[in-house]
PDB file of N, CA and C in Angstrom:
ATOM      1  N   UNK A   1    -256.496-105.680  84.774  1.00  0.00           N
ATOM      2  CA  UNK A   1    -255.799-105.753  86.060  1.00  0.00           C
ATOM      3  C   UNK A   1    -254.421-106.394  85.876  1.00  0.00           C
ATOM      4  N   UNK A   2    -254.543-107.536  85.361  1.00  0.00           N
ATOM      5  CA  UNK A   2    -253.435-108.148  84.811  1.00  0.00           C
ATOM      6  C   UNK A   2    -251.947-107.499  84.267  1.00  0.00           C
ATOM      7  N   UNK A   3    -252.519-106.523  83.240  1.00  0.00           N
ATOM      8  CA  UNK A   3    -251.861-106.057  81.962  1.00  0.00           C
ATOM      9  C   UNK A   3    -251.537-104.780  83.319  1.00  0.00           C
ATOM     10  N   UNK A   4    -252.191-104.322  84.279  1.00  0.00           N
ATOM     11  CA  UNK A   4    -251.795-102.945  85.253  1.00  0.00           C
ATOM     12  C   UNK A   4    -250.299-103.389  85.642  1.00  0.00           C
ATOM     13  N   UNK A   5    -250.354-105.030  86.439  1.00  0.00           N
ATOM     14  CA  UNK A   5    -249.721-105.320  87.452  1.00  0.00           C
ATOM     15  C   UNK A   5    -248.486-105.069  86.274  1.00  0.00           C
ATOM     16  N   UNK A   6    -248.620-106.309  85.343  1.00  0.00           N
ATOM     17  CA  UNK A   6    -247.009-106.505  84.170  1.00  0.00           C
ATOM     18  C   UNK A   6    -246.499-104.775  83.753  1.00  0.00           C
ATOM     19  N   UNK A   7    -247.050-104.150  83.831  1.00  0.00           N
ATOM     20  CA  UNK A   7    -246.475-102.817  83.095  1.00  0.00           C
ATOM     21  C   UNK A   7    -245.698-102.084  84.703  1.00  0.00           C
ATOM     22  N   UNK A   8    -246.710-102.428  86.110  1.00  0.00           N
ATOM     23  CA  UNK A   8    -245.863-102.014  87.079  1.00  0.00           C
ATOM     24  C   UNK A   8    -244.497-102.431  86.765  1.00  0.00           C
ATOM     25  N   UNK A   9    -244.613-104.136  86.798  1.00  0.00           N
ATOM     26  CA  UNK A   9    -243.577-104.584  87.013  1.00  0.00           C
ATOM     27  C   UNK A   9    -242.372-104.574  85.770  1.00  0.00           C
ATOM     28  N   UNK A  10    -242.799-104.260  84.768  1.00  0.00           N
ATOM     29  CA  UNK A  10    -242.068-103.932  83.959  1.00  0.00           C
ATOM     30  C   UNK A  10    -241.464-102.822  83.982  1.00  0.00           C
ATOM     31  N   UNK A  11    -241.891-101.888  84.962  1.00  0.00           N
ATOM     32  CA  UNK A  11    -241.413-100.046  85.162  1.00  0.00           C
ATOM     33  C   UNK A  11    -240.207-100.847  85.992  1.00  0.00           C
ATOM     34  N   UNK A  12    -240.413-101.238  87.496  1.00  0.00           N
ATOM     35  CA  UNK A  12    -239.777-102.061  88.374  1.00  0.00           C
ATOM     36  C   UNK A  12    -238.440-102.565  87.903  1.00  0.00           C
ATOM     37  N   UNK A  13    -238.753-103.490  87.039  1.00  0.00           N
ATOM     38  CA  UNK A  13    -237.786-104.530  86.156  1.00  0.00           C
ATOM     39  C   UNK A  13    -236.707-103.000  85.480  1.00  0.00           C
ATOM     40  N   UNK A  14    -236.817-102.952  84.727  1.00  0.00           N
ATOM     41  CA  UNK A  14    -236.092-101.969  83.649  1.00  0.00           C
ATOM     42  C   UNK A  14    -235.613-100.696  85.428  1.00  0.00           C
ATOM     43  N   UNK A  15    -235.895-100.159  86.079  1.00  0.00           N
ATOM     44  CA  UNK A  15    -235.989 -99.609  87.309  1.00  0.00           C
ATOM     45  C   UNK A  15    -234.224-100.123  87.938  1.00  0.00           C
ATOM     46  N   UNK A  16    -234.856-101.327  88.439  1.00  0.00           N
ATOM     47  CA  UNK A  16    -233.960-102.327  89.013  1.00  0.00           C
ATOM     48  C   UNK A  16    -232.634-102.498  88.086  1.00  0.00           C
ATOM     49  N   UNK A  17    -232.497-102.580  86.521  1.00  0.00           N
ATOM     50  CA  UNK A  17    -231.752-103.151  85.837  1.00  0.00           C
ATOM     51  C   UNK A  17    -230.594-101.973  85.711  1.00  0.00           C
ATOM     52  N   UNK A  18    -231.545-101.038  85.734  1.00  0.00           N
ATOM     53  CA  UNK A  18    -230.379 -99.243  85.164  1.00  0.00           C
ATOM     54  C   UNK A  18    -229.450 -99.070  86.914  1.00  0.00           C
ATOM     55  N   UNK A  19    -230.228 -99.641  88.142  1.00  0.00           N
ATOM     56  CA  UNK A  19    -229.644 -99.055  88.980  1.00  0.00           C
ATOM     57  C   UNK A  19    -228.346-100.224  89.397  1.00  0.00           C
ATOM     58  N   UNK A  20    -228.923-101.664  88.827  1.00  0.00           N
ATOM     59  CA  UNK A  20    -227.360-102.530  89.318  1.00  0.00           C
ATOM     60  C   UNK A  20    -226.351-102.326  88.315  1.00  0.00           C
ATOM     61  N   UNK A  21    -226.646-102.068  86.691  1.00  0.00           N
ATOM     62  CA  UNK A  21    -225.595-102.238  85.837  1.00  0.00           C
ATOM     63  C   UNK A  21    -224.913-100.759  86.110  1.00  0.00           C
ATOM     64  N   UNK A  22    -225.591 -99.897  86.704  1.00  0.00           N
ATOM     65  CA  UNK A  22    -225.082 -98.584  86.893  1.00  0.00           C
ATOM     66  C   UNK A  22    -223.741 -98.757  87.573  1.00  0.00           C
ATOM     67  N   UNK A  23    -223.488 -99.200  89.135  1.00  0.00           N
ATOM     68  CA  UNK A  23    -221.958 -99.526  90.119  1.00  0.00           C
ATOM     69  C   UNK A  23    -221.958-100.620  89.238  1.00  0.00           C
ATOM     70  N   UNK A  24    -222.279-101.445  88.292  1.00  0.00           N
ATOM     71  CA  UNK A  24    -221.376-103.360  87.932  1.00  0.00           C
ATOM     72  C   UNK A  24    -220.333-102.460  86.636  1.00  0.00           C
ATOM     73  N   UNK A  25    -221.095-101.599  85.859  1.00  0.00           N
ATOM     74  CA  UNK A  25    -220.122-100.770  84.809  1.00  0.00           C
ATOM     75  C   UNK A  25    -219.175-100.299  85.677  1.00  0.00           C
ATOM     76  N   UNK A  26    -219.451 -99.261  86.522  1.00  0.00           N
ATOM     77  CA  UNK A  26    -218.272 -98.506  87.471  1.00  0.00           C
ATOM     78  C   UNK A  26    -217.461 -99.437  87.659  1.00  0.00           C
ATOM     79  N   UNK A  27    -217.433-100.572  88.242  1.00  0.00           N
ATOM     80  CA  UNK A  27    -216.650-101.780  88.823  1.00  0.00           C
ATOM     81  C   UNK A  27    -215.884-102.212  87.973  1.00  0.00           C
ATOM     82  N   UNK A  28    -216.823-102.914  86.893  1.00  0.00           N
ATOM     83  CA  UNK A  28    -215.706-103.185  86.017  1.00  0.00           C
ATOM     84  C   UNK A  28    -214.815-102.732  85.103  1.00  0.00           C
ATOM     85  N   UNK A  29    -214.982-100.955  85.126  1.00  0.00           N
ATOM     86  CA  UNK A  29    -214.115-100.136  84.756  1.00  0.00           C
ATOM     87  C   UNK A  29    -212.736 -99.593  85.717  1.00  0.00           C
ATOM     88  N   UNK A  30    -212.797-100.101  86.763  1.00  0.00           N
ATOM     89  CA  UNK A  30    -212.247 -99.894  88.024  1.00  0.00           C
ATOM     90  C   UNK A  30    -211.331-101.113  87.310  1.00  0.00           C
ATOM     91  N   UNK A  31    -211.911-102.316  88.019  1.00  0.00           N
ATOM     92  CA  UNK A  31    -211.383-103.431  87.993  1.00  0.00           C
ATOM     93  C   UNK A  31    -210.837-104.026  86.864  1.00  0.00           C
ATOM     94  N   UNK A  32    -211.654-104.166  85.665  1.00  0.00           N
ATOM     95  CA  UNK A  32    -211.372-104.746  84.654  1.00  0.00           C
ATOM     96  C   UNK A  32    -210.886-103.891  83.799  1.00  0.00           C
ATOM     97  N   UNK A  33    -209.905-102.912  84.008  1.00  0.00           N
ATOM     98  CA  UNK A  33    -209.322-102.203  82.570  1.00  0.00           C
ATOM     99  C   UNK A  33    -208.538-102.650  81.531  1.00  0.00           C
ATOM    100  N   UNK A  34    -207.537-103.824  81.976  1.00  0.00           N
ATOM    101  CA  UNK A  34    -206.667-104.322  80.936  1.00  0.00           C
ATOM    102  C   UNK A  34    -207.948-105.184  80.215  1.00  0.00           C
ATOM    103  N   UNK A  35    -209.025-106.099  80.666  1.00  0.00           N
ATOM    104  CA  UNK A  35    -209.487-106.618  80.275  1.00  0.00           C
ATOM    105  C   UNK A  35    -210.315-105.994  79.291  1.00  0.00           C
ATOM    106  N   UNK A  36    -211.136-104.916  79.840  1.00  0.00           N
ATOM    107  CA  UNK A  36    -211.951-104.238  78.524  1.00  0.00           C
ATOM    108  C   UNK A  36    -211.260-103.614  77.351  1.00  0.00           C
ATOM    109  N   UNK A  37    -209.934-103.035  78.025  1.00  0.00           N
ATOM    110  CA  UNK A  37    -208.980-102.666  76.534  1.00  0.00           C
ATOM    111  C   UNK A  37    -208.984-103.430  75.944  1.00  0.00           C
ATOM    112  N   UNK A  38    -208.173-105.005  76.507  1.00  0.00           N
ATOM    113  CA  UNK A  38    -208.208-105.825  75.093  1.00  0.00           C
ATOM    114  C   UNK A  38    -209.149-106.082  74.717  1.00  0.00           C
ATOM    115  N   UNK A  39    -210.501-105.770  74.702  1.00  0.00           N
ATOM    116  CA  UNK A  39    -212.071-106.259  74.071  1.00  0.00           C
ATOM    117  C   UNK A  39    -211.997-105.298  72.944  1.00  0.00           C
ATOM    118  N   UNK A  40    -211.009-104.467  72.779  1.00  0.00           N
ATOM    119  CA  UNK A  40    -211.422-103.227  71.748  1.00  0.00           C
ATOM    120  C   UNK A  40    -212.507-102.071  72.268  1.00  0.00           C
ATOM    121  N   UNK A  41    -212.454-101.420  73.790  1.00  0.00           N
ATOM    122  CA  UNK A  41    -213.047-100.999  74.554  1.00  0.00           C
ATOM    123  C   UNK A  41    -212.657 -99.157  74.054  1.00  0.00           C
ATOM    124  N   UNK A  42    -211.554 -99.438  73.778  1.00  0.00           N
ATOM    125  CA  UNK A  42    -210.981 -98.423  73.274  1.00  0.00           C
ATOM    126  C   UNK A  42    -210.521 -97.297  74.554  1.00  0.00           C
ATOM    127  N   UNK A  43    -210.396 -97.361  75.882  1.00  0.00           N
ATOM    128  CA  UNK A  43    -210.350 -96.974  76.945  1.00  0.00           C
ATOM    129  C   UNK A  43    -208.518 -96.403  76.814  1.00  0.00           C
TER     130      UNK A  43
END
């Protein structure tokens, strides 16, 4: 039962993670371009 719930929540987790870094990348490609160039972003 245990090991059911952690694997939900692990679908959930990883779920959750693809859909905020999804618009925070957009954003900070928006926003932060001089900044990621100079990271060697190669943009």
């Amino acid at each position: 039962m245990l090991r059911a719930i952690a694997d939900v929540l692990r679908q959930i987790g990883s779920a959750v993670a693809t859909v905020v870094t999804l618009p925070f990348r957009a954003v900070a490609r928006l926003f932060g371009g001089a900044s990621s160039t100079a990271r060697g972003h190669g943009a």
